[in-house]
Protein backbone atom coordinates (compact mmCIF):
# COMPACT_ATOMS: atom_id res chain seq x y z
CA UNK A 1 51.58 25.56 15.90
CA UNK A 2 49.77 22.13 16.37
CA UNK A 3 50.44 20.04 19.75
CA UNK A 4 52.09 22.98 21.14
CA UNK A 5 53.16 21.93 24.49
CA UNK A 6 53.81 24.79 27.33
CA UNK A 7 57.41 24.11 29.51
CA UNK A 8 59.43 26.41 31.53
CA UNK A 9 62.38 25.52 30.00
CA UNK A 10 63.48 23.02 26.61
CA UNK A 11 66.97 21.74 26.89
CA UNK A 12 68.52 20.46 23.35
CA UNK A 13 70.50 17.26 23.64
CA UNK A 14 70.26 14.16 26.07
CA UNK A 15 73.96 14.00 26.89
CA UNK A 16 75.75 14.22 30.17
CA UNK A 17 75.30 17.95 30.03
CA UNK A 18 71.76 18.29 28.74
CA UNK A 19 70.89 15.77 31.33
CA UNK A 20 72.42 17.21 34.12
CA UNK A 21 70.88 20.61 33.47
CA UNK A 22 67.27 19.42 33.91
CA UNK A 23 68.03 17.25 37.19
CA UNK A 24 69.59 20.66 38.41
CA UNK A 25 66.34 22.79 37.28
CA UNK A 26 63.81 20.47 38.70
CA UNK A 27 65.28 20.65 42.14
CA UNK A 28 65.84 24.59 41.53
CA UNK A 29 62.13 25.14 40.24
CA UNK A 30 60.60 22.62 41.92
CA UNK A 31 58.20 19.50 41.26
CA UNK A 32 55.62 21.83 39.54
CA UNK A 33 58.14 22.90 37.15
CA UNK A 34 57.04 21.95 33.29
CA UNK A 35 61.24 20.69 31.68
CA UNK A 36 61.45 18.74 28.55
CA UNK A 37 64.84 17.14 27.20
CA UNK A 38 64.47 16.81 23.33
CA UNK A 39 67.01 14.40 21.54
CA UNK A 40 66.56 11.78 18.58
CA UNK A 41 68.19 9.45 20.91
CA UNK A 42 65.05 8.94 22.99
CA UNK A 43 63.31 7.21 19.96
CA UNK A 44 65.59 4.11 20.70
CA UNK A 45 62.93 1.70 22.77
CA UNK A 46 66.14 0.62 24.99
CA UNK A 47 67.61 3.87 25.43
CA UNK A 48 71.49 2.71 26.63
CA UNK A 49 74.63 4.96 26.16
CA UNK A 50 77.08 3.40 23.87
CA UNK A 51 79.54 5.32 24.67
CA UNK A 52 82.80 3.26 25.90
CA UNK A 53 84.57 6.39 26.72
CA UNK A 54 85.27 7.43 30.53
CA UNK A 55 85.50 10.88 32.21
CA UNK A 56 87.54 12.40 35.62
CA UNK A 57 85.48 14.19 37.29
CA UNK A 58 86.85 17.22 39.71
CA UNK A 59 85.62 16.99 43.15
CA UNK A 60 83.23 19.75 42.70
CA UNK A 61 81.57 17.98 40.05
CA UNK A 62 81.33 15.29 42.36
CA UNK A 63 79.48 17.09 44.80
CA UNK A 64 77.23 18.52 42.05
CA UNK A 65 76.26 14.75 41.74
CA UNK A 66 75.77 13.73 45.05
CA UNK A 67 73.54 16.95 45.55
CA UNK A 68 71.41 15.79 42.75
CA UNK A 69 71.11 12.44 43.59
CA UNK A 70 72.80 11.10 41.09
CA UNK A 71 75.89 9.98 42.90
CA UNK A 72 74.93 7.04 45.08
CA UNK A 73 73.39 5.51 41.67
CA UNK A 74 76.91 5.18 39.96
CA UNK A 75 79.50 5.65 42.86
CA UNK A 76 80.02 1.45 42.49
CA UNK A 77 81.22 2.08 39.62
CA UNK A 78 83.30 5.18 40.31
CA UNK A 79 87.29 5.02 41.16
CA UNK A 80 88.74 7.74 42.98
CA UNK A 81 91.80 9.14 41.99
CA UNK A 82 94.41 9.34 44.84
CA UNK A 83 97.64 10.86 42.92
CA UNK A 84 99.06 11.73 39.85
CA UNK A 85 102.51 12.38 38.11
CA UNK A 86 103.41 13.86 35.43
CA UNK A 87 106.57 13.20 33.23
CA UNK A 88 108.10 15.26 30.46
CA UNK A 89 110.11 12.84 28.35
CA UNK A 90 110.95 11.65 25.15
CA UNK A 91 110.01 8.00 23.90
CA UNK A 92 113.25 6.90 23.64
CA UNK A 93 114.45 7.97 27.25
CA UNK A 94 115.23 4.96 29.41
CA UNK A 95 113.67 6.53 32.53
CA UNK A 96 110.79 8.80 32.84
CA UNK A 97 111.90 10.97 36.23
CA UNK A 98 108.67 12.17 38.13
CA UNK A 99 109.15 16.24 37.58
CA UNK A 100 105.36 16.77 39.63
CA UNK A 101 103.43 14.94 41.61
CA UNK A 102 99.90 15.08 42.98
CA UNK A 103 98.21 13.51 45.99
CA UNK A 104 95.50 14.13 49.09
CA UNK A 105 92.43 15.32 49.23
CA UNK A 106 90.51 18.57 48.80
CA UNK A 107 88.56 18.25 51.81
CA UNK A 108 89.19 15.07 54.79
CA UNK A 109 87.74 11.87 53.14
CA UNK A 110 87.33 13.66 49.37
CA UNK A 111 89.46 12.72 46.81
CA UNK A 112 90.21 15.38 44.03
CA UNK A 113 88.54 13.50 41.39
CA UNK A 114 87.02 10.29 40.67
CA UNK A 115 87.10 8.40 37.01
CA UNK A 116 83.47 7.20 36.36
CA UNK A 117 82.30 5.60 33.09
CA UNK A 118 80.38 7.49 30.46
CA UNK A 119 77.81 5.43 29.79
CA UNK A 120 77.38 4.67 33.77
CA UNK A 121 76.62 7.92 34.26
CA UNK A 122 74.79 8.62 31.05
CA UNK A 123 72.49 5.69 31.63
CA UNK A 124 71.82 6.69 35.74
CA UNK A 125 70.59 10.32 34.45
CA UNK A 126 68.26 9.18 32.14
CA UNK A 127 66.61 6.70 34.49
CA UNK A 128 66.56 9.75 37.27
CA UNK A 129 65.20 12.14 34.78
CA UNK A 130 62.58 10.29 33.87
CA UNK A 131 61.50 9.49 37.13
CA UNK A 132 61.25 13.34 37.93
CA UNK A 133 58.80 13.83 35.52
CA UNK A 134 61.17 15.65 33.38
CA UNK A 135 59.91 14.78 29.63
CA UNK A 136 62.65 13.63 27.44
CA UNK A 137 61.10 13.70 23.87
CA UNK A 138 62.45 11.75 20.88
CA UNK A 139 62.75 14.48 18.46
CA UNK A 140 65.52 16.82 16.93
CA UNK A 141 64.61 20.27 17.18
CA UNK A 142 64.10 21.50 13.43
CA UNK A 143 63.70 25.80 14.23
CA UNK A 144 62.53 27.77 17.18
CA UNK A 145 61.74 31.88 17.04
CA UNK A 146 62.18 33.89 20.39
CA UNK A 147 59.77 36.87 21.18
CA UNK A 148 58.65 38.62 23.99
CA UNK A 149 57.76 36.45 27.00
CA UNK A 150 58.48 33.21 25.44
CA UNK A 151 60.58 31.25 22.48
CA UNK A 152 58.79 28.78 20.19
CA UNK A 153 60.62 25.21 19.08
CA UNK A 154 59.77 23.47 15.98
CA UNK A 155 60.36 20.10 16.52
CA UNK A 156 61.65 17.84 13.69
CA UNK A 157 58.62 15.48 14.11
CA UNK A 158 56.61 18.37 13.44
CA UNK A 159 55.43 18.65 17.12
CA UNK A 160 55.84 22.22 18.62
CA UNK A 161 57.22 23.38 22.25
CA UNK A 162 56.88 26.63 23.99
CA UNK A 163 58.38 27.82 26.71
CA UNK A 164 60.37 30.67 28.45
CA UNK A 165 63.89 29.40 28.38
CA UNK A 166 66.00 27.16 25.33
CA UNK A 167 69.14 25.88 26.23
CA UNK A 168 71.70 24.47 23.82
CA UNK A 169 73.55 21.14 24.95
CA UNK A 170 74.14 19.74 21.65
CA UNK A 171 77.72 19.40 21.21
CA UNK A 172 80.19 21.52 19.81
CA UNK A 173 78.74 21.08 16.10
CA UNK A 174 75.71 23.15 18.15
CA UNK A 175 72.59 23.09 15.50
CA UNK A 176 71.15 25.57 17.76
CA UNK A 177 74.08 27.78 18.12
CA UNK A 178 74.17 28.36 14.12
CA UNK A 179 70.50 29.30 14.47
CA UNK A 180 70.93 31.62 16.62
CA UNK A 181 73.80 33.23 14.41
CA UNK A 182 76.51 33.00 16.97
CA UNK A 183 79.84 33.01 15.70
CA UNK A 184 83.01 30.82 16.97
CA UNK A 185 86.68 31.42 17.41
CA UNK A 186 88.89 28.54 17.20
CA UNK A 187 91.48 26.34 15.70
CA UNK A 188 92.49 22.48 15.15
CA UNK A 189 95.49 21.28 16.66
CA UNK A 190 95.97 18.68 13.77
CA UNK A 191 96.05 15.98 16.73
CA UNK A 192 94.00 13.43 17.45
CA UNK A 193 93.31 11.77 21.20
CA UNK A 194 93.11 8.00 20.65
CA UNK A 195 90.97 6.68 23.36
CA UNK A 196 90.71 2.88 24.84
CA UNK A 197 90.56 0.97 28.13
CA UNK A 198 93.39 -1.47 29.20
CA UNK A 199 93.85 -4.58 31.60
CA UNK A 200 97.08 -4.93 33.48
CA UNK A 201 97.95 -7.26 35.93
CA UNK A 202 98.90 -5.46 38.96
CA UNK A 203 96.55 -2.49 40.69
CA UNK A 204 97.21 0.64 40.05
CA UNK A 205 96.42 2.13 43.77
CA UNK A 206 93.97 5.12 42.25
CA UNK A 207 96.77 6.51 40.51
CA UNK A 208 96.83 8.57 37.13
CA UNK A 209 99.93 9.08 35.10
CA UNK A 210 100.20 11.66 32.26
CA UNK A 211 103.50 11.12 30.58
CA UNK A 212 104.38 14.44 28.59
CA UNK A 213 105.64 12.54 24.94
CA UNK A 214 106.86 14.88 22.17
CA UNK A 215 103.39 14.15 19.76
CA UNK A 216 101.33 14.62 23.25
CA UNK A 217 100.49 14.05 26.45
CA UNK A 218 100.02 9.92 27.20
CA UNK A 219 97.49 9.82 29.84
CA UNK A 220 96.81 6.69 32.05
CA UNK A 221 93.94 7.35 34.48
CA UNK A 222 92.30 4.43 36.71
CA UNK A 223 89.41 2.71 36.51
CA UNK A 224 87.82 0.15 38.97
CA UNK A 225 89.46 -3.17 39.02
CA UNK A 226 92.74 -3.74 37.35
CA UNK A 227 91.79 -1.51 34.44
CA UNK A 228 92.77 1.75 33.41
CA UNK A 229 91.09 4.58 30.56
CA UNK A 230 93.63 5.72 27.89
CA UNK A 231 94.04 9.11 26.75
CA UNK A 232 96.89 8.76 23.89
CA UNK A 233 97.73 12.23 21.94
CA UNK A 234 99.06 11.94 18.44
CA UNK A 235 99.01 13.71 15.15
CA UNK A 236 95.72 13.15 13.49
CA UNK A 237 98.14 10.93 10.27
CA UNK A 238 99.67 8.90 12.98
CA UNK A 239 96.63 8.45 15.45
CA UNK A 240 95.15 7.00 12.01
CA UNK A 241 97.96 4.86 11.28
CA UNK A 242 97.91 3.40 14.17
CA UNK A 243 94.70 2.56 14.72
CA UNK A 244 94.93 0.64 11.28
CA UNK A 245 97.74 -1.53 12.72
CA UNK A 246 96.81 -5.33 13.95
CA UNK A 247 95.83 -5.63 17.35
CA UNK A 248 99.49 -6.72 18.39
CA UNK A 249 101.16 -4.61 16.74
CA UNK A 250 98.90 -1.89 18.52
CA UNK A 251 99.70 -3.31 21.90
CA UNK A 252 103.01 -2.94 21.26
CA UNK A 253 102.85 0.70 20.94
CA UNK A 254 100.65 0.90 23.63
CA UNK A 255 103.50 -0.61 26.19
CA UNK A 256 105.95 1.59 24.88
CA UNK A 257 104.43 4.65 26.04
CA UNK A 258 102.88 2.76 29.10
CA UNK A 259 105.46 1.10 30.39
CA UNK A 260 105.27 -2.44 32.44
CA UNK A 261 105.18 -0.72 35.96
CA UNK A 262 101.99 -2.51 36.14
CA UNK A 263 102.55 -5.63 34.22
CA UNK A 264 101.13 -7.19 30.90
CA UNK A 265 98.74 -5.23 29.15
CA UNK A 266 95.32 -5.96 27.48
CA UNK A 267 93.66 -4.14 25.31
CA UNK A 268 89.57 -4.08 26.26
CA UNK A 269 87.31 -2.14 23.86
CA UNK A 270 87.70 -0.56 20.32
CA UNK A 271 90.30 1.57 20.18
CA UNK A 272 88.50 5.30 18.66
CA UNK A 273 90.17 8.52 17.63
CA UNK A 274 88.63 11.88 18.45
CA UNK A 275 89.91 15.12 16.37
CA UNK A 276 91.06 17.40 18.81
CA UNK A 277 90.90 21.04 18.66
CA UNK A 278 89.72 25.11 20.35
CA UNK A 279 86.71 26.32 19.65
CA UNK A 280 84.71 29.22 21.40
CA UNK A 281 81.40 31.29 21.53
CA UNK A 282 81.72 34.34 20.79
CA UNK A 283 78.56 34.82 22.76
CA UNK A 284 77.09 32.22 25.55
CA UNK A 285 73.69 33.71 25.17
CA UNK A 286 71.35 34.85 22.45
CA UNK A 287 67.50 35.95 23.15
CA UNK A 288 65.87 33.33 25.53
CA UNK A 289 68.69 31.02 24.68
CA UNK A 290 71.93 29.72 26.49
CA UNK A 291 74.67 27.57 25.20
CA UNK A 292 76.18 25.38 27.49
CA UNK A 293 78.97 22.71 27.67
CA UNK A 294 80.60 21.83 24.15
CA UNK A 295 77.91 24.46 22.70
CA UNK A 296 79.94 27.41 24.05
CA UNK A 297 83.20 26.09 24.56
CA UNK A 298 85.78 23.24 23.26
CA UNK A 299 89.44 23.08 24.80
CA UNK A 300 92.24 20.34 24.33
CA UNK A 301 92.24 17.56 27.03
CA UNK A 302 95.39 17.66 28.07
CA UNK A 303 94.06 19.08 31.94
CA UNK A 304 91.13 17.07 31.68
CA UNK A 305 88.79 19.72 32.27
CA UNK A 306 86.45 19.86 29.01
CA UNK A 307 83.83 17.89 31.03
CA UNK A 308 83.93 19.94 34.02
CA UNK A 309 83.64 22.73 32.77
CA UNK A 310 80.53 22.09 31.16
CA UNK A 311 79.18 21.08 34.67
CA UNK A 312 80.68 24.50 35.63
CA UNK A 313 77.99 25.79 33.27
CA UNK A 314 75.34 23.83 34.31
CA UNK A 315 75.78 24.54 37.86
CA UNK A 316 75.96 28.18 36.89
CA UNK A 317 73.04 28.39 34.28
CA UNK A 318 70.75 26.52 37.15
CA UNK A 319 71.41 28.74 39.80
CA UNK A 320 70.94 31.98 37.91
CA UNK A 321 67.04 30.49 36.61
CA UNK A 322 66.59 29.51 40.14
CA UNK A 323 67.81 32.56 41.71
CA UNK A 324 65.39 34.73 39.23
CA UNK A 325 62.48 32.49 39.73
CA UNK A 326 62.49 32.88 43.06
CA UNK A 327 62.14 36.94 42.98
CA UNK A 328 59.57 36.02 40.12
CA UNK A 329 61.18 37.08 37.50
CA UNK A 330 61.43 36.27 33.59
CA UNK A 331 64.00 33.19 33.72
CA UNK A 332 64.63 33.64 29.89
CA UNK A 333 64.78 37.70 30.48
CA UNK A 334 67.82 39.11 29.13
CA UNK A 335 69.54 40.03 32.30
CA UNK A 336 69.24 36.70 34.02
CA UNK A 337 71.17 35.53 30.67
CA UNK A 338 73.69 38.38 30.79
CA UNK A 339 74.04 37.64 34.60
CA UNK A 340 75.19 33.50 33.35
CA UNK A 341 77.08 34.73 30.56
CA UNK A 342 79.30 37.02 32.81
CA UNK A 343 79.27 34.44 35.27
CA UNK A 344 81.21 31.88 32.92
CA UNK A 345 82.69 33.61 30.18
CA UNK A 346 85.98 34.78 31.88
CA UNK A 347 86.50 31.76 33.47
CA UNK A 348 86.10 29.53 30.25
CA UNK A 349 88.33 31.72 28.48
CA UNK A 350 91.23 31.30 31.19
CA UNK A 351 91.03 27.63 30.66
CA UNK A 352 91.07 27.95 26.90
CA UNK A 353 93.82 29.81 27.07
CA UNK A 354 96.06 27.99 29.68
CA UNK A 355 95.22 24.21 28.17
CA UNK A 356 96.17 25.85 24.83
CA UNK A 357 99.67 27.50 26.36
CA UNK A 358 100.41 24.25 28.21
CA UNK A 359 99.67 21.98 24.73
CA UNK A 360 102.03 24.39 22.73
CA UNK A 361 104.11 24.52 25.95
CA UNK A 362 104.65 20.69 26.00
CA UNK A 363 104.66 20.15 21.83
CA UNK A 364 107.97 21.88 21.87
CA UNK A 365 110.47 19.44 20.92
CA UNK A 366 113.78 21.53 21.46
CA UNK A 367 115.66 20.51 24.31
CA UNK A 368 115.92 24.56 25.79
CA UNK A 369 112.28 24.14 25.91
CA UNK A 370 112.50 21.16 27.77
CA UNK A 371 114.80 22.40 30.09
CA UNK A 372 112.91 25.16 30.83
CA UNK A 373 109.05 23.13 31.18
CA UNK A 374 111.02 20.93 33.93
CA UNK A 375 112.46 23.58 35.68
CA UNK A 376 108.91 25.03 36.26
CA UNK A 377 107.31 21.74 37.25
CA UNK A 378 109.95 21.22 39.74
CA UNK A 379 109.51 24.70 41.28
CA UNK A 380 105.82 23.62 41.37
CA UNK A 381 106.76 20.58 43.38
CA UNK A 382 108.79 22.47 45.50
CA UNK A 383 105.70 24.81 46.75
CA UNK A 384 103.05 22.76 48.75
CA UNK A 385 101.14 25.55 48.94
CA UNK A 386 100.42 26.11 45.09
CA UNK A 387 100.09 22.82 44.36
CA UNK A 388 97.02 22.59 46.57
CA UNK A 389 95.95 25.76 45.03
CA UNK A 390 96.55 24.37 41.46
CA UNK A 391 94.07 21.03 42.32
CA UNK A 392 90.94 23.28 44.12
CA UNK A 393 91.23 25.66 41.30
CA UNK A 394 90.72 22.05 38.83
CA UNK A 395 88.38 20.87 41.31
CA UNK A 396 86.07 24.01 40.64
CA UNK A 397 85.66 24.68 44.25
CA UNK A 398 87.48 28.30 44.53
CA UNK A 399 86.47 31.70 43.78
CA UNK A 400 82.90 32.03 43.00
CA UNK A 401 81.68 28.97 42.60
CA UNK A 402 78.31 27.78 42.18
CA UNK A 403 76.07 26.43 44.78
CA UNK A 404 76.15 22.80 43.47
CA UNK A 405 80.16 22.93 43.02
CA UNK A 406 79.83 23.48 46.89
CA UNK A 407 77.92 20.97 47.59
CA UNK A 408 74.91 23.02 48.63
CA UNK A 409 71.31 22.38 46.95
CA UNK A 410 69.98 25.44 45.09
């Protein structure tokens, strides 16, 4: 291969996850570790995320960023989230009783999440990144062919990368995940998750709101300043429809579901839809690669925890490499892999599988099934104890969780 270039480890894809993954390696592996990034994206000469979308992240993800660094770069810019309730209603009902309720802290001083800006964070990384010396190369990655000791990449500009570990990060249409011949399980929900930002008039004290609406949870989840992100569930037809509407007309909609508990609304950015559906690996590992984040695993918003668990893999994946390079062993060797894959596998699939229950929970429209959701939240709000349970467990920071979820550097 000409201009083969030797790295420990090639990481497909320059987004949040791909990012993150290298900034966790080169503090695992150290300043004389060789880690490339390899996205088409890098070929822009003002490399800026356009992405107008924001992201809560749990409290363990938080900590992931602070130990990295990263945090004190966009925490100006970050809004903690204090409460939430959540509603089950329909549109039409005049009042929209709190049924659950969420507030405190996981630890004195830390709130359970924090809503930080895509881009923000995007943009921070890939400044930080490229001051480690991590190499973040403006190229697609065309093939790649694993054998013993090391895997070879192909790059689309013809260039060629070698090294001991590939990880997939690119999205849940992985190109490197169909290489590899790894199969999916999954399903669409036929619904689509309109997202925007909105002004209102009064402050909305750090607090989220996800109003349970017979098409899909409504989400309302703060931002700094007067602002809040919107995450609006519909069928895919009527997301559509609506976003075809004129801009009052839209707004319109918009306060219907919202409400004016905050007063007049303003709509701030493009409005965008985003398909929304299940999709899993049916293995998170192949020979010297791993999949990580939307690679491996895809599950409906509606607990907000497709982003964190990605960083769930990360924080996993980088700790296993570390771990093994420390005893000197192969970091792309099939039982560190096996040793990630176990590590994540289970607890992906429990997610999947509760965010799917809870979205075919919610989407039933029959007012026995109602009946029967709010009974359950209210026994929920009834038992301190599990509710405090219920936000650690989305804050990643029980059970066996990874060094960086703790807080701790590897």
């Amino acid at each position: 291969m000409e201009q083969t270039q030797a790295y420990d480890a090639v990481i497909a894809g320059g987004g949040l996850a791909g990012l993150t993954l290298a900034l966790a390696l080169r503090q695992g592996l150290g300043d004389s570790a060789r880690l490339a990034v390899v996205d088409p994206v890098f070929a822009r000469a003002q490399v800026k995320s356009s992405d107008m979308r924001a992201s809560a992240f749990a409290a363990g993800a938080r900590r992931l960023f602070e130990t990295l660094g990263v945090w004190e770069a966009i925490a100006g810019q970050a809004q903690p989230m204090l409460a939430m309730e959540i509603t089950d209603s329909k549109l039409t009902d005049a009042a929209r009783p709190v049924f659950l309720s969420f507030d405190g802290e996981v630890a004195p001083g830390e709130p359970f999440a924090h809503m930080v800006p895509n881009a923000v964070l995007q943009d921070a990384m890939t400044e930080l990144a490229r001051a480690r010396g991590i190499a973040l190369i403006p190229a697609g990655i065309a093939a790649y062919a694993a054998r013993p000791g090391a895997v070879d990449v192909t790059l689309s500009d013809g260039a060629g990368a070698r090294a001991a570990l590939l990880a997939a990060c690119d999205g849940g249409r992985s190109k490197l995940r169909a290489m590899a011949g790894i199969g999916v399980v999954g399903w669409s929900y036929k619904q689509s998750a309109i997202v925007l930002t909105v002004g209102h008039e009064r402050p909305h004290e750090g607090k989220a709101i996800e109003h349970f609406l017979p098409a899909g949870p409504f989400a309302i989840l703060p931002l700094t300043g007067n602002r809040s992100s919107i995450v609006w569930t519909e069928t895919t037809e009527t997301a559509q429809s609506l976003l075809r509407l004129p801009r009052i007309l839209l707004l319109d909609e918009l306060e219907r579901r919202f409400g004016l508990e905050w007063g007049a609304l303003e709509i701030l950015d493009e409005p965008k839809a985003f398909p929304l559906g299940f999709q899993m690996a049916r293995h998170f590992v192949a020979e010297r690669l791993a999949l990580v984040g939307d690679a491996a695993h895809t599950i409906h918003p509606i607990a907000g925890q497709g982003i964190n668990m990605g960083l769930r893999d990360v924080a996993a994946l980088a700790e296993t490499v570390t771990d093994a390079a420390r005893l000197g062993l192969d970091i792309g060797g099939p039982d560190v892999l096996e040793r990630y894959q176990r590590w994540r596998r289970f607890d992906t699939l429990t997610m999947g599988v509760a965010t799917d229950g809870l979205n075919r929970l919610f989407g039933q429209r029959n007012d026995i099934a109602r009946l029967v959701r709010d009974v359950g939240l209210g026994v929920v709000e009834r038992l301190p104890r599990l509710k405090d349970f219920f936000i650690r467990d989305a804050a990643g920071i029980v059970g066996q969780a990874p060094r960086l979820l703790r807080g701790e550097a590897l």
